[in-house]
Protein backbone atom coordinates (compact mmCIF):
# COMPACT_ATOMS: atom_id res chain seq x y z
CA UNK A 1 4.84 -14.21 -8.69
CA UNK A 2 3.91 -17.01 -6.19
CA UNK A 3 2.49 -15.62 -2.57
CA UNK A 4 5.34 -17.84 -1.53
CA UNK A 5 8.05 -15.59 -3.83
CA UNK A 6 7.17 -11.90 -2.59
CA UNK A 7 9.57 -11.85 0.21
CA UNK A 8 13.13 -11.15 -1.00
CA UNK A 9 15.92 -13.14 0.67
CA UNK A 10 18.48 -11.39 -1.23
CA UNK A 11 21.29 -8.94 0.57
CA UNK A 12 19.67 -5.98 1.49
CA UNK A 13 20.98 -2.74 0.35
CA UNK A 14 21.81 -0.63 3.68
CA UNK A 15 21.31 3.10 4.03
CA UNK A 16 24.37 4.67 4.38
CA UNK A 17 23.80 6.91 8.51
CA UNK A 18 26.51 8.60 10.22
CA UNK A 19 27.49 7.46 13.99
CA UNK A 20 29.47 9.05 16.39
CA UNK A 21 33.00 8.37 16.20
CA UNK A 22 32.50 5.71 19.10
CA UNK A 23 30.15 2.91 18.45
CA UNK A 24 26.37 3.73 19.79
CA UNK A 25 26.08 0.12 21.77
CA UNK A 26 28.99 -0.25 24.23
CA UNK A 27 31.96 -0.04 21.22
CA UNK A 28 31.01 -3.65 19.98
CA UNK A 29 31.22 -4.24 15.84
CA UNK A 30 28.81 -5.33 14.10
CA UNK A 31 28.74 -8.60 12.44
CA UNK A 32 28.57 -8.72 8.37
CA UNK A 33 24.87 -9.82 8.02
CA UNK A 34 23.56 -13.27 7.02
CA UNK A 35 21.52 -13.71 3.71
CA UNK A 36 18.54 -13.51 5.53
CA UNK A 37 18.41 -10.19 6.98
CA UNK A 38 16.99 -8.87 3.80
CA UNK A 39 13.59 -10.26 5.53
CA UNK A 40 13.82 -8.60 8.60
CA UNK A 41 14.23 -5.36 6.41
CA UNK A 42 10.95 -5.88 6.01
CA UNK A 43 10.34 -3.52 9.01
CA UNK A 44 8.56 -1.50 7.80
CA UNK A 45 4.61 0.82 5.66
CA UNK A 46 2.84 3.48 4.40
CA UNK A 47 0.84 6.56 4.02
CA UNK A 48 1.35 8.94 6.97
CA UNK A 49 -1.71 9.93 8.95
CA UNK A 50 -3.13 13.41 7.67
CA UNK A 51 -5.25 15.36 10.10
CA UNK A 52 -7.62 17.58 8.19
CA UNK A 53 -8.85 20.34 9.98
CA UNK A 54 -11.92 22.54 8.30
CA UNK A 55 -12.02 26.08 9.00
CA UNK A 56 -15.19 28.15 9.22
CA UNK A 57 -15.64 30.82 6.75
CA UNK A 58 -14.49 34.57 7.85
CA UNK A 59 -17.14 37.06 8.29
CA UNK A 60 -20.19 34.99 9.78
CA UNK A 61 -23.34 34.39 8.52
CA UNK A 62 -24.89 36.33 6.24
CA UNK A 63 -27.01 39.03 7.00
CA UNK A 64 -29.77 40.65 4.89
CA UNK A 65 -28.13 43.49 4.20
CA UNK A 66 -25.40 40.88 2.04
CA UNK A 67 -25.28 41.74 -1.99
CA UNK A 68 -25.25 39.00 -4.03
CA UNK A 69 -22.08 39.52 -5.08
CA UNK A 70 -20.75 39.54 -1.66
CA UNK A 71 -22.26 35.68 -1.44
CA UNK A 72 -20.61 34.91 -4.35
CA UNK A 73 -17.23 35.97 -3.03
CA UNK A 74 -17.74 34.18 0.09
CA UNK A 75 -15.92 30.88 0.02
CA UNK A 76 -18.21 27.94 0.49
CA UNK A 77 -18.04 25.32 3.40
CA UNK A 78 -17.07 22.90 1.11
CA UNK A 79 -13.64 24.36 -0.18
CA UNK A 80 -12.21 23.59 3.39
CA UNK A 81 -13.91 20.78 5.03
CA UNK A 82 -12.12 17.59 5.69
CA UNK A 83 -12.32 14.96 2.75
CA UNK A 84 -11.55 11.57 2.18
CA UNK A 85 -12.41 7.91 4.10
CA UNK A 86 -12.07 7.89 7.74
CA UNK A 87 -9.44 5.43 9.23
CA UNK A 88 -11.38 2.36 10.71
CA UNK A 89 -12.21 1.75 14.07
CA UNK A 90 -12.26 -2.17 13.78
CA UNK A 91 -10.01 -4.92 14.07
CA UNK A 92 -9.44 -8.10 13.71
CA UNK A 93 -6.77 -10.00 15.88
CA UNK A 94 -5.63 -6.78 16.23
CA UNK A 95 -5.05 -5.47 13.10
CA UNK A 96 -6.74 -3.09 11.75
CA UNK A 97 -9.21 -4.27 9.18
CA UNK A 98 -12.96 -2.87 7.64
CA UNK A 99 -11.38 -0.90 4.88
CA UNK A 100 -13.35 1.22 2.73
CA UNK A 101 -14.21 -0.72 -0.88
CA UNK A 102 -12.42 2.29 -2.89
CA UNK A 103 -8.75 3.20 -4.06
CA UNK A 104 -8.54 5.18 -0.67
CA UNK A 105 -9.42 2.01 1.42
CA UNK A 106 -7.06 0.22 -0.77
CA UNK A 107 -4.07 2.48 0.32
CA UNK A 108 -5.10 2.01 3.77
CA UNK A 109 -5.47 -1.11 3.84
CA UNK A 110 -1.60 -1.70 2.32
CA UNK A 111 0.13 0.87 4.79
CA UNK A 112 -1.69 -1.04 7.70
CA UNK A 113 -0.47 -4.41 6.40
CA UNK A 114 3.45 -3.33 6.00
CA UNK A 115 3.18 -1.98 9.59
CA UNK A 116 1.97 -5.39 10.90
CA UNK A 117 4.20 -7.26 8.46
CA UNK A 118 7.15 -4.92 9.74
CA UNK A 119 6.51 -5.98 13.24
CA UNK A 120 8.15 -7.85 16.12
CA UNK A 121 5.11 -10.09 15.85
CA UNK A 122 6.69 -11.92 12.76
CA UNK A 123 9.17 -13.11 15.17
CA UNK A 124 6.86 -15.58 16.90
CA UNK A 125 5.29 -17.80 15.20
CA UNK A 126 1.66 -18.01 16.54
CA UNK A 127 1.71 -13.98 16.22
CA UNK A 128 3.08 -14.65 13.04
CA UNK A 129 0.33 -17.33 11.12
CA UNK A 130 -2.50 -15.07 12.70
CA UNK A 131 -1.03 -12.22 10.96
CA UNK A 132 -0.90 -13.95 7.83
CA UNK A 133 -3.98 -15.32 7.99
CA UNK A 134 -5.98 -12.04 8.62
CA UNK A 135 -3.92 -10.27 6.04
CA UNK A 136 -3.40 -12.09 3.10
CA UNK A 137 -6.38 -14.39 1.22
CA UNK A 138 -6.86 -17.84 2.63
CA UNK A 139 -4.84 -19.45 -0.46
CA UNK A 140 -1.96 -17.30 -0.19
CA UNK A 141 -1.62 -17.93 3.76
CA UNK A 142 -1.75 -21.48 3.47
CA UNK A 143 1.21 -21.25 1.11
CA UNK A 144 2.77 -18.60 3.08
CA UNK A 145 2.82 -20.42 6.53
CA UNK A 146 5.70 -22.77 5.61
CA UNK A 147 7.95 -21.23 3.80
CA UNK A 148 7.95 -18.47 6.60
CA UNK A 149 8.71 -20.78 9.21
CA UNK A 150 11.24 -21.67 7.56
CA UNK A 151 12.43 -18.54 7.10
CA UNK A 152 12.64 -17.26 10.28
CA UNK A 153 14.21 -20.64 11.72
CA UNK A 154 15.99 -21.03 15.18
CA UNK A 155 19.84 -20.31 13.39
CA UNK A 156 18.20 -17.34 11.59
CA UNK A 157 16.51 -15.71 15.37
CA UNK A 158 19.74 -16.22 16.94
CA UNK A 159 21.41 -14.55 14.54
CA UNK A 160 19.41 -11.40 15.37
CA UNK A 161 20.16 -11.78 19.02
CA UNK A 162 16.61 -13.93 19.52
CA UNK A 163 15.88 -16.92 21.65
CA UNK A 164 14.22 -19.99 19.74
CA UNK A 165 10.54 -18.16 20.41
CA UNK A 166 11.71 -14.88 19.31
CA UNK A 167 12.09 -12.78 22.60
CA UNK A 168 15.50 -11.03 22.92
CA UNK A 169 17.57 -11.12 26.26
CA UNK A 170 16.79 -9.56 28.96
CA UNK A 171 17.88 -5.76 29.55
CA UNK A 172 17.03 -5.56 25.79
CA UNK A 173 14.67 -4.79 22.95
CA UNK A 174 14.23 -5.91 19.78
CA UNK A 175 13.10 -3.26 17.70
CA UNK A 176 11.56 -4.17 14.21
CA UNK A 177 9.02 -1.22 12.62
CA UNK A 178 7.34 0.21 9.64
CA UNK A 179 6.94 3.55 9.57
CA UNK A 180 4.94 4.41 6.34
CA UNK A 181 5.95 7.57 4.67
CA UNK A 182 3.27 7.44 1.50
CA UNK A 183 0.96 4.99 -0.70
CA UNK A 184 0.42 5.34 -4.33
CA UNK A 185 -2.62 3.38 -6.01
CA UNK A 186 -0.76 1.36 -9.37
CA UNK A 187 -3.87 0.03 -10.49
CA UNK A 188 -7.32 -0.09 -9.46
CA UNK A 189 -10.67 -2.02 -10.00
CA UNK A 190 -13.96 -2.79 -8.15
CA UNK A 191 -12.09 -6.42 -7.16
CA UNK A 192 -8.50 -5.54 -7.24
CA UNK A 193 -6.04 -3.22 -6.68
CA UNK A 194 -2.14 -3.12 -7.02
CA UNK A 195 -0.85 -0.31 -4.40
CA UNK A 196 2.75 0.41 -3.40
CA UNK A 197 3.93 2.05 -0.25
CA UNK A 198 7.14 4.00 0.32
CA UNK A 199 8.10 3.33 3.97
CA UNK A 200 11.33 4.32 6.52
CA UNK A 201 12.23 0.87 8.23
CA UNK A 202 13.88 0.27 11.52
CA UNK A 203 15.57 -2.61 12.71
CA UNK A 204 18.01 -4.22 15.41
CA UNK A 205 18.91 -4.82 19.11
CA UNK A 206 18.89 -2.06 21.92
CA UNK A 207 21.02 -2.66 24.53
CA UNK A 208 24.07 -2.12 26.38
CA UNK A 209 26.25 -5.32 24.91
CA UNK A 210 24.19 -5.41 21.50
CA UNK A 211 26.47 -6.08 18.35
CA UNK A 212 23.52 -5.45 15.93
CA UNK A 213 22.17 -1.30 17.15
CA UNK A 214 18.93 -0.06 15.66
CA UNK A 215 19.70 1.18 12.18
CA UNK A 216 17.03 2.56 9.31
CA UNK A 217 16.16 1.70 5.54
CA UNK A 218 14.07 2.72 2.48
CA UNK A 219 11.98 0.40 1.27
CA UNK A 220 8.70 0.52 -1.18
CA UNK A 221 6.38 -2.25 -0.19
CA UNK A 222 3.86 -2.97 -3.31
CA UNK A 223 0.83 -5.28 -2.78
CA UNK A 224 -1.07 -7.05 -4.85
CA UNK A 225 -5.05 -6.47 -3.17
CA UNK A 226 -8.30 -8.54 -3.69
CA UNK A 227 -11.43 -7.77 -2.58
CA UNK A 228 -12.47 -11.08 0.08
CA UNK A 229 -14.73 -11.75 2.81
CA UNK A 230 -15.97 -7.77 3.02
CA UNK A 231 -12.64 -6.44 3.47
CA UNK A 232 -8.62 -6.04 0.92
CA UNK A 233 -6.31 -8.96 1.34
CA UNK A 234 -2.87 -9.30 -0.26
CA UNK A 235 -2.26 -12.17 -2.86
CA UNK A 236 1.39 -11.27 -3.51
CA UNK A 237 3.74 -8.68 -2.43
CA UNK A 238 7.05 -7.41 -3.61
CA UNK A 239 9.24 -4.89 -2.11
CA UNK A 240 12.41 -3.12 -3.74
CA UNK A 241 14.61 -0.38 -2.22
CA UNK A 242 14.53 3.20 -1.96
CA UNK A 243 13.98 6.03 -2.63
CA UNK A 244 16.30 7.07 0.02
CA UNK A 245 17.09 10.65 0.83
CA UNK A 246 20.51 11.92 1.77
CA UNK A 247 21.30 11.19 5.03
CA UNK A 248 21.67 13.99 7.94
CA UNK A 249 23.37 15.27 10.66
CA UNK A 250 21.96 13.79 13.45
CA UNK A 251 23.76 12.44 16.28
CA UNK A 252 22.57 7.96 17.06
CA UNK A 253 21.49 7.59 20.30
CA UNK A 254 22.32 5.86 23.06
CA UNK A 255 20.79 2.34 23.35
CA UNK A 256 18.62 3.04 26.28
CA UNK A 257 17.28 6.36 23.84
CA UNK A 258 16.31 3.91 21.43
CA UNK A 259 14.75 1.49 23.99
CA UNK A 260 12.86 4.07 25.63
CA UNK A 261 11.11 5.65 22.83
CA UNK A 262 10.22 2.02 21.55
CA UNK A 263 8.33 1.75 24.49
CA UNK A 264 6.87 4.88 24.93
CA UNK A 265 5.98 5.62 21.04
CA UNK A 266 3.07 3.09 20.12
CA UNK A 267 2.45 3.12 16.24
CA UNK A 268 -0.75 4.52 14.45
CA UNK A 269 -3.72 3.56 12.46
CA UNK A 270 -2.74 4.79 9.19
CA UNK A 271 -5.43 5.94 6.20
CA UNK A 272 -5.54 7.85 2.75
C-alpha cells in the first residue's frame, strides 16, 4: 500500500445505538451519508492510559529478630512497583512526540497518532499538513498532502455542516475524536514496527438544528512505523472495522450534553 491508499473512502459500516423514541437534535433526520464519510470515521486511537500504583510491602522493615524464612516469604519491592515506559512529556506542534525506541514506545506512539489523526484539526488545512508532517515520514507527507486536500474539499465540509475553512456554525460544535481503547504490537524490529490500535470513534454536529448528532464507531487503526529523525513515524496506515460490542441501554443526550462535555473533557496523552 501507497501512503496515499491507507485512508478508506469506502461506506463506512455504522454501529448500530439506540435513541430515544424522539430524535436527540431538535426531531430533524438525518441525511443518508456521502461516500466520503468513511474518512471522517477516522475519529478516532489507542491504548488507554494505565495508572500503576506500587504498594509498599506489609509488615515494615525487617527487624533483627526476622528468620530467614520470614525474608523469604516477604514479597519483594519489585513484584508491585510500576513498570513499563513513561508517557512523554514533549511535543512537537503539539503532538505528542519523543517516544521510547522499543515495542512499548511503538504502541504509544500509534495511539497518539490516531488521536491527532481523529481530530477536528484534519478539518483545516494548515492544522491539517502540520499534522501530517510531524506524524508521518517526510516521503509519505509529501504524498499525503494532496490527495487529502482533496479529500476533505469545500462540497465534502459542507456536507458535514462545515464552512469552506472547516469551522461549524455558530451555536454549534463539531465533534470529531479518537478515543483509544487498546494497541497490539504486529511486528517489531529495531527500525520498524507494524502496530494496530482498537479505538471507539465519535463523530458529528452538536446543536439544536443539527441533522447529523454525534454518533460512535469501532474502528482498528494499524500503522505501519519507522524509526526517523529520533522519534516513530507512520509510512502507511490502514484501518478496518470493529470489533464492536453489543450496544447498551443508555439513553443519547441532548445536544447541549454532548457540546458541553466536548468542551469540558480535553483528551489524554496515551502510553503502553
Amino acid at each position: 500500500m501507497s501512503p496515499g491508499d491507507e485512508h478508506d473512502y469506502g461506506e463506512p459500516t455504522r454501529t448500530r445505538m439506540r435513541l430515544p423514541e424522539s430524535d436527540p437534535y431538535g426531531g430533524a433526520q438525518r441525511p443518508a451519508r456521502s461516500s466520503s464519510r468513511s474518512l471522517v470515521t477516522v475519529v478516532g486511537v489507542v491504548v488507554l492510559l494505565i495508572a500503576a500504583i506500587a504498594f509498599a510491602n506489609r509488615g515494615g522493615e525487617d527487624s533483627p529478630s526476622s528468620t530467614a524464612a520470614g525474608d523469604t516469604d516477604k514479597p519483594k519491592s519489585s513484584t508491585t512497583a510500576a513498570t513499563g515506559t513513561k508517557p512523554v512529556g514533549t511535543k512537537a506542534s503539539g503532538i505528542p512526540s519523543g517516544f521510547a525506541r522499543n515495542e512499548q514506545g511503538a504502541q504509544s506512539a500509534a495511539a497518539n497518532y490516531a488521536v491527532t489523526l481523529g481530530s477536528t484539526d484534519m478539518f483545516r488545512k494548515d492544522s491539517r499538513h502540520t499534522i501530517l508532517t510531524t506524524v508521518y515520514t517526510a516521503d509519505a507527507a509529501t504524498k499525503l498532502k494532496a490527495p487529502m486536500d482533496q479529500a476533505y474539499s469545500a462540497d465534502f465540509l459542507a456536507k458535514l455542516g462545515l464552512d469552506a475553512d472547516g469551522n461549524a456554525p455558530q451555536g454549534n460544535t463539531f465533534v470529531s475524536r479518537v478515543v483509544p481503547v487498546g494497541a497490539t504490537v504486529r511486528t517489531y524490529t529495531d527500525t520498524t514496527a507494524k502496530v494496530s490500535v482498537w479505538y471507539l470513534g465519535l463523530i458529528g454536529m452538536s446543536g439544536e438544528k443539527s441533522t447529523d448528532p454525534v454518533t460512535s464507531s469501532w474502528k482498528t487503526w494499524t500503522f505501519d512505523l519507522r524509526w526517523s529523525g529520533g522519534d516513530w513515524k507512520i509510512v502507511t496506515d490502514d484501518q478496518t472495522d470493529g470489533p464492536a460490542p453489543v450496544p447498551g441501554d443508555d439513553k443519547a443526550a441532548a445536544s447541549d450534553e454532548i457540546s458541553k462535555a466536548i468542551e469540558e473533557y480535553g483528551g489524554f496523552t496515551y502510553a503502553r
